[in-house]
N, C-alpha and C. Protein backbone atom coordinates (compact mmCIF):
# COMPACT_ATOMS: atom_id res chain seq x y z
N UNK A 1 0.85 -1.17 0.00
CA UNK A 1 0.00 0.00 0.00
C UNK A 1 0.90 1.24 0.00
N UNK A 2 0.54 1.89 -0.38
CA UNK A 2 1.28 3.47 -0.46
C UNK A 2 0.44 4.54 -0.82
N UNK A 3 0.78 5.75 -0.23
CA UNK A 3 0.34 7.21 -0.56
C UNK A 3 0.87 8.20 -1.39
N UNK A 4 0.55 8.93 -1.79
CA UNK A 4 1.38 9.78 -3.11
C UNK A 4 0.62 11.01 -2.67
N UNK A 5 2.42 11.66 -2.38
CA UNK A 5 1.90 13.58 -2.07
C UNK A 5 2.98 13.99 -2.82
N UNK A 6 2.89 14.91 -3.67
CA UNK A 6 3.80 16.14 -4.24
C UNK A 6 4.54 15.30 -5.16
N UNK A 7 3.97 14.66 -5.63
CA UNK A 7 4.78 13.10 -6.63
C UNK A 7 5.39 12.47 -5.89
N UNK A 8 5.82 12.41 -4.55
CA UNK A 8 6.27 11.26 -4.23
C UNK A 8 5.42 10.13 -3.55
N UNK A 9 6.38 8.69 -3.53
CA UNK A 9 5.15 7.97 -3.18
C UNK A 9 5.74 7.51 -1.72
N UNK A 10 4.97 7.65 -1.01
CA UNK A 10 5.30 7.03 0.73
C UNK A 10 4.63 5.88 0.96
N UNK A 11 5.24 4.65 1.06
CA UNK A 11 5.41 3.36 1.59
C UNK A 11 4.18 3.35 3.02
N UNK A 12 3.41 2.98 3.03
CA UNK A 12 2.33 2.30 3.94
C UNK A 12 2.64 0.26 4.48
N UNK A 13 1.92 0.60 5.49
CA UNK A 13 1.67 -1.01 6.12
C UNK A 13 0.43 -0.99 4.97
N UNK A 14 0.22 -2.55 5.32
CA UNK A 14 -1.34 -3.13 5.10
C UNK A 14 -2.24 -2.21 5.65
N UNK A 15 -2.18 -1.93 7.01
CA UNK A 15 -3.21 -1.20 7.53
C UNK A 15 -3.22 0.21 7.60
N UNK A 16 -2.18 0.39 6.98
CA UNK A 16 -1.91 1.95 6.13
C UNK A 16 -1.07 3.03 7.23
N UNK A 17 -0.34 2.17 7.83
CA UNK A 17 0.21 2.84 8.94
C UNK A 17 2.10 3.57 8.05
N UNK A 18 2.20 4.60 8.22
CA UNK A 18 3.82 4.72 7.63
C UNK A 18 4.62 3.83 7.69
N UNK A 19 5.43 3.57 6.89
CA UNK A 19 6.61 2.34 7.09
C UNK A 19 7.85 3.23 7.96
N UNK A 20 8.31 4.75 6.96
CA UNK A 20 9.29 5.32 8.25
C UNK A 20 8.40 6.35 8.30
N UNK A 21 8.67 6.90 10.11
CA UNK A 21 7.89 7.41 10.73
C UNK A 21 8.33 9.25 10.05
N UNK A 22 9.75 8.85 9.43
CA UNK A 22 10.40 10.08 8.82
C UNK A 22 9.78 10.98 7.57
N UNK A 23 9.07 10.15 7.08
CA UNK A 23 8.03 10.52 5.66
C UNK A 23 7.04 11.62 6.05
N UNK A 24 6.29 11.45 7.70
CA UNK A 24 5.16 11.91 7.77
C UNK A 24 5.33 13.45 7.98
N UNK A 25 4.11 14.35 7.74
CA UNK A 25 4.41 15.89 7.11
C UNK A 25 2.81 16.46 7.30
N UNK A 26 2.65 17.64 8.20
CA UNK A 26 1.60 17.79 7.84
C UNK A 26 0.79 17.68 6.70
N UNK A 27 1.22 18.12 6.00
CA UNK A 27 0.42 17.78 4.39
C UNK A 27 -0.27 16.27 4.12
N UNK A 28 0.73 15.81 4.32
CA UNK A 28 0.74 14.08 4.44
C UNK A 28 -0.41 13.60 5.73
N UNK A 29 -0.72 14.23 6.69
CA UNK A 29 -1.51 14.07 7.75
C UNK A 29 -2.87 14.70 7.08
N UNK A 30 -3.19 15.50 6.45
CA UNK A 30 -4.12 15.74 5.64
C UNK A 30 -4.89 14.94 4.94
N UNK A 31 -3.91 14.59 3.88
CA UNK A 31 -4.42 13.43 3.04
C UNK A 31 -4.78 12.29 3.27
N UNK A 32 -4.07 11.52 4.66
CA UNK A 32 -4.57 10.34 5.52
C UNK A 32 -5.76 10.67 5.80
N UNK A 33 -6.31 11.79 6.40
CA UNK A 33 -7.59 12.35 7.48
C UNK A 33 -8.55 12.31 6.39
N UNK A 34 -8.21 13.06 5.32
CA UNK A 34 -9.20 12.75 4.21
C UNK A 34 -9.67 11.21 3.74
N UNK A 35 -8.50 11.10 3.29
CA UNK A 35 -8.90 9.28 3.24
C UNK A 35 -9.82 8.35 4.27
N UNK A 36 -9.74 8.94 5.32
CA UNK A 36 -10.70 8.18 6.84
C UNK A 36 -11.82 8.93 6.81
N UNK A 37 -12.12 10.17 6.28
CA UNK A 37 -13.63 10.84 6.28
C UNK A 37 -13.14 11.93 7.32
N UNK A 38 -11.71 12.58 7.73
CA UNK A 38 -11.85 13.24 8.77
C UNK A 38 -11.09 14.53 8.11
N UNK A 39 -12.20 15.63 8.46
CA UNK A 39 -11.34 17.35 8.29
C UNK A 39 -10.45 17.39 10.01
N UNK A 40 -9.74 17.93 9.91
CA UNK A 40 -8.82 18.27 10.98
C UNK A 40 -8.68 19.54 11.08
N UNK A 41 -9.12 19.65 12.68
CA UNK A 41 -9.83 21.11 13.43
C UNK A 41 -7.94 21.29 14.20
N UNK A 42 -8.58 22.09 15.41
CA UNK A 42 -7.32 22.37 16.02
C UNK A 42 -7.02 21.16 17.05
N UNK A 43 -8.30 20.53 17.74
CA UNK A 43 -8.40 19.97 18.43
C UNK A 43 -7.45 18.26 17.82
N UNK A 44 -8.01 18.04 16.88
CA UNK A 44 -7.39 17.05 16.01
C UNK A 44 -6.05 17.28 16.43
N UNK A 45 -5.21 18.34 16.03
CA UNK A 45 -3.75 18.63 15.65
C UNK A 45 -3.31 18.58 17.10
N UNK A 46 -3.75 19.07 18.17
CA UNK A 46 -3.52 18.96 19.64
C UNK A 46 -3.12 17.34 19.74
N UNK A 47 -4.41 16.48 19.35
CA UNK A 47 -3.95 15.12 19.29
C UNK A 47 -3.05 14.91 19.20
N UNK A 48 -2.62 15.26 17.54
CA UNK A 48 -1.82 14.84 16.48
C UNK A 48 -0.10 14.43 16.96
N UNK A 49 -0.72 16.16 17.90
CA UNK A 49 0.90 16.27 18.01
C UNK A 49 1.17 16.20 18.84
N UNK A 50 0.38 15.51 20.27
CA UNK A 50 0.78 15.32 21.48
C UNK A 50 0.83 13.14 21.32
N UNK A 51 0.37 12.44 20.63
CA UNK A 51 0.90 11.32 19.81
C UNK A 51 2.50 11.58 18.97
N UNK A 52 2.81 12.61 18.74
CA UNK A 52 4.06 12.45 17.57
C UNK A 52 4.87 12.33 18.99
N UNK A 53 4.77 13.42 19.80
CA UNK A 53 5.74 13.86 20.75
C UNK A 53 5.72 12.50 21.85
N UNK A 54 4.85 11.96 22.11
CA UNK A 54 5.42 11.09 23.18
C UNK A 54 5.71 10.26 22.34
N UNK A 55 5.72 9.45 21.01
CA UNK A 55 6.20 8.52 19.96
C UNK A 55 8.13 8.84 20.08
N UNK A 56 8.26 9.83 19.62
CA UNK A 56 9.33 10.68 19.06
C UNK A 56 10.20 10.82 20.22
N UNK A 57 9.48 11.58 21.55
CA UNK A 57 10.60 12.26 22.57
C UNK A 57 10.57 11.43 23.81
N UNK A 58 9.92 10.33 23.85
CA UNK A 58 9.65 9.69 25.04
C UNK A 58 9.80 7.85 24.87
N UNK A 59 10.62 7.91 24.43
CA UNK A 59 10.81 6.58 23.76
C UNK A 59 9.57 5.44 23.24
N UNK A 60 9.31 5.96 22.10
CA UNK A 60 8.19 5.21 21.26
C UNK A 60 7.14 4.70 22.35
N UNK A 61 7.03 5.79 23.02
CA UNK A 61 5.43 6.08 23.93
C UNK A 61 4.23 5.39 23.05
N UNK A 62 3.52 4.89 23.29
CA UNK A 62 1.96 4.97 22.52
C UNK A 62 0.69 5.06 23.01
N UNK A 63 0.71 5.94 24.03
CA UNK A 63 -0.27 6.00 24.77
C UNK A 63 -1.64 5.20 24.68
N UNK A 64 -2.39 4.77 25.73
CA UNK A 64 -3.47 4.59 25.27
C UNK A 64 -4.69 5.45 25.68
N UNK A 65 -6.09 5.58 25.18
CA UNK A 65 -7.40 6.52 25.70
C UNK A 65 -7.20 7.03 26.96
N UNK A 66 -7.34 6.45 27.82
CA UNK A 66 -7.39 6.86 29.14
C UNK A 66 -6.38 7.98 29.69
N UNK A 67 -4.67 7.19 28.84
CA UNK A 67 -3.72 8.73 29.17
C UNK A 67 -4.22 10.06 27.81
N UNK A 68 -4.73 9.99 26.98
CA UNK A 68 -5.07 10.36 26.24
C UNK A 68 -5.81 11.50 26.82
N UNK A 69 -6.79 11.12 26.91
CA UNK A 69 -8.27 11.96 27.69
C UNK A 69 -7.41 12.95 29.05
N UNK A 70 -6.29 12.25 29.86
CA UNK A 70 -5.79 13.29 30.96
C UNK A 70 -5.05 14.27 30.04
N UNK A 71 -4.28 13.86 29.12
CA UNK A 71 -3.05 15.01 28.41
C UNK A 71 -4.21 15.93 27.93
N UNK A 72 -5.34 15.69 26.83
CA UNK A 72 -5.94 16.20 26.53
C UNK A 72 -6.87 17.20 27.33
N UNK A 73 -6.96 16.93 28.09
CA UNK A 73 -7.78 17.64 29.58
C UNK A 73 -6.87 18.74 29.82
N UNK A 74 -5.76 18.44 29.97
CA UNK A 74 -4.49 19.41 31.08
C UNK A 74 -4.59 20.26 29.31
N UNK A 75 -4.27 19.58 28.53
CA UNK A 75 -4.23 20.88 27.24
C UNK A 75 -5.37 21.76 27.03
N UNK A 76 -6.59 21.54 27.02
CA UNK A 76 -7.73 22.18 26.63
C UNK A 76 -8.38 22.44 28.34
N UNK A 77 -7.99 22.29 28.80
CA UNK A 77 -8.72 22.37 29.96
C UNK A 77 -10.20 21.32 30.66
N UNK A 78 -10.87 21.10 31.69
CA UNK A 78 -11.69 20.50 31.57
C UNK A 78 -11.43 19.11 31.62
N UNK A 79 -12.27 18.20 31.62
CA UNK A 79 -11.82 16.50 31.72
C UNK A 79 -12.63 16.23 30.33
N UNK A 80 -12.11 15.60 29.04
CA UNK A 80 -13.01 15.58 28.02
C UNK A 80 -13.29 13.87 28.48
N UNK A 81 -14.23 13.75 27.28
CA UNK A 81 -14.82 12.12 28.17
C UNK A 81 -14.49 11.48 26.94
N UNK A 82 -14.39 9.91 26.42
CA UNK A 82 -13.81 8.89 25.92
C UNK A 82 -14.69 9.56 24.79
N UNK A 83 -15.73 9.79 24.63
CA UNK A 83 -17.12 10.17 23.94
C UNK A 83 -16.14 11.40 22.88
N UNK A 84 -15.50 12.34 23.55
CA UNK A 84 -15.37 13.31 23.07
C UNK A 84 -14.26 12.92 22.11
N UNK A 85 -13.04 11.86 22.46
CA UNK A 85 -11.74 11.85 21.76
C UNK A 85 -12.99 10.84 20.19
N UNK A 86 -13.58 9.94 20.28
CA UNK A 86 -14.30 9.21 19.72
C UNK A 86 -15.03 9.84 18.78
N UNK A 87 -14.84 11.42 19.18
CA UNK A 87 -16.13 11.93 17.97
C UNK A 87 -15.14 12.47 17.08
N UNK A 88 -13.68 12.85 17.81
CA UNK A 88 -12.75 13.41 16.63
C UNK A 88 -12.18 12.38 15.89
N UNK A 89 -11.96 11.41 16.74
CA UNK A 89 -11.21 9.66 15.37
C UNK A 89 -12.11 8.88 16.17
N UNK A 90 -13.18 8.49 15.43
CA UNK A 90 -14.05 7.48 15.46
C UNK A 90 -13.94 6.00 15.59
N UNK A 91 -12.47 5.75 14.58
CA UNK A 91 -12.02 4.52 14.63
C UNK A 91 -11.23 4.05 15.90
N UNK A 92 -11.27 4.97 16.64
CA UNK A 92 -9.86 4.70 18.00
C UNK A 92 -9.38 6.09 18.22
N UNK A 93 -8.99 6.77 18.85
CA UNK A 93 -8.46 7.92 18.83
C UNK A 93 -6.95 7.44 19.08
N UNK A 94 -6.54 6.74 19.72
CA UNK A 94 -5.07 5.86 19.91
C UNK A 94 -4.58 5.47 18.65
N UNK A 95 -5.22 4.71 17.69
CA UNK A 95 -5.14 3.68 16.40
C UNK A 95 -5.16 4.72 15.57
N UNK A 96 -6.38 5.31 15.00
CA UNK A 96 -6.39 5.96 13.74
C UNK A 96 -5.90 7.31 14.11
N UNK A 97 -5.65 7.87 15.41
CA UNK A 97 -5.36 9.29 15.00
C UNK A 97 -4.09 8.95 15.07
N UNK A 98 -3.35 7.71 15.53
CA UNK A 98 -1.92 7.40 15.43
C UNK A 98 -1.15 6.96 14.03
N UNK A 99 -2.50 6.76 13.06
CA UNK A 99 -2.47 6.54 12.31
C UNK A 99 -1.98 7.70 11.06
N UNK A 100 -2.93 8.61 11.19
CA UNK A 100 -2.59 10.25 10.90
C UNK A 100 -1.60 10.95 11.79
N UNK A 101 -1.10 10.61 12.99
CA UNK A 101 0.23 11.24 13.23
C UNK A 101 1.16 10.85 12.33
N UNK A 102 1.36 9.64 11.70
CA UNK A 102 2.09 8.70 11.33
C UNK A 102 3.61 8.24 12.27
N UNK A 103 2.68 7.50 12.90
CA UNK A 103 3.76 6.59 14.01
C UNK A 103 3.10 5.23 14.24
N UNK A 104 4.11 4.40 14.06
CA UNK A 104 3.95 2.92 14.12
C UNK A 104 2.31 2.61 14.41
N UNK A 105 1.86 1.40 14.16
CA UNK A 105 0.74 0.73 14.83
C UNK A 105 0.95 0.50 15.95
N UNK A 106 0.08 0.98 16.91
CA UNK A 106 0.66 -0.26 18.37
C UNK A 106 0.26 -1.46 18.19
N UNK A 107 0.70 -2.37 19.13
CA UNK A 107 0.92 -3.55 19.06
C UNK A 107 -0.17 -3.56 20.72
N UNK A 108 -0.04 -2.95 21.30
CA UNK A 108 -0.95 -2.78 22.59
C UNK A 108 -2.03 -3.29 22.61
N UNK A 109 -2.78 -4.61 23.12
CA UNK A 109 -4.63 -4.37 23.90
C UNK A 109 -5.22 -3.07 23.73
N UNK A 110 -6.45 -3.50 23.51
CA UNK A 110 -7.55 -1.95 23.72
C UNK A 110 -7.70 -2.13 25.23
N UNK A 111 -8.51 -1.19 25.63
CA UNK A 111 -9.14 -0.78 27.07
C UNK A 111 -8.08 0.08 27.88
N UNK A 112 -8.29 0.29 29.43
CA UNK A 112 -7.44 0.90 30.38
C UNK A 112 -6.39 0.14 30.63
């Protein structure tokens, strides 16, 4: 599987996850979000980029929902509820918006 931005073509998993995590580009996070049915607000990119950063600066972190929903809370303020990360990536907010960060699949269980 592969994606094609600006003529080049970037290497995908099966499940369409980046092969190097080095390819991914906002632009490139665009065109994934489109492909899943998703416009990307600010709230999205808060995600986006609080997934790149613990991937990237915290040794291939992958959080799951639950730390998700606290980072997200302390960023926006407020406690958002599982409901809320679910309405911005429907498919998982862990999985598919990790998906559009472009950083590995986890390999992790669902739940807490």
């Amino acid at each position: 599987m592969a994606l094609e931005l600006n003529g080049k073509t970037i290497e995908t998993t099966d499940n369409g996850y980046l092969v190097d995590v080095a390819d991914w580009s906002e632009d490139l996070a665009e065109v994934i979000a489109k492909e899943e049915g998703i416009e990307l607000t600010e709230k999205h990119w808060d995600l986006i980029n609080y997934l790149r950063d613990e991937y990237l600066n915290h040794g291939g972190n992958q959080p799951n929902t639950r730390n998700i929903i606290k980072a997200m809370g302390e960023k926006w303020g407020g406690k958002p509820s599982q409901k809320d990360l679910y309405e911005l990536f429907p498919k998982d907010p862990s999985k598919q918006g990790g998906r559009i960060a472009g950083v590995p699949e986890s390999r992790r269980k669902g739940g807490y």
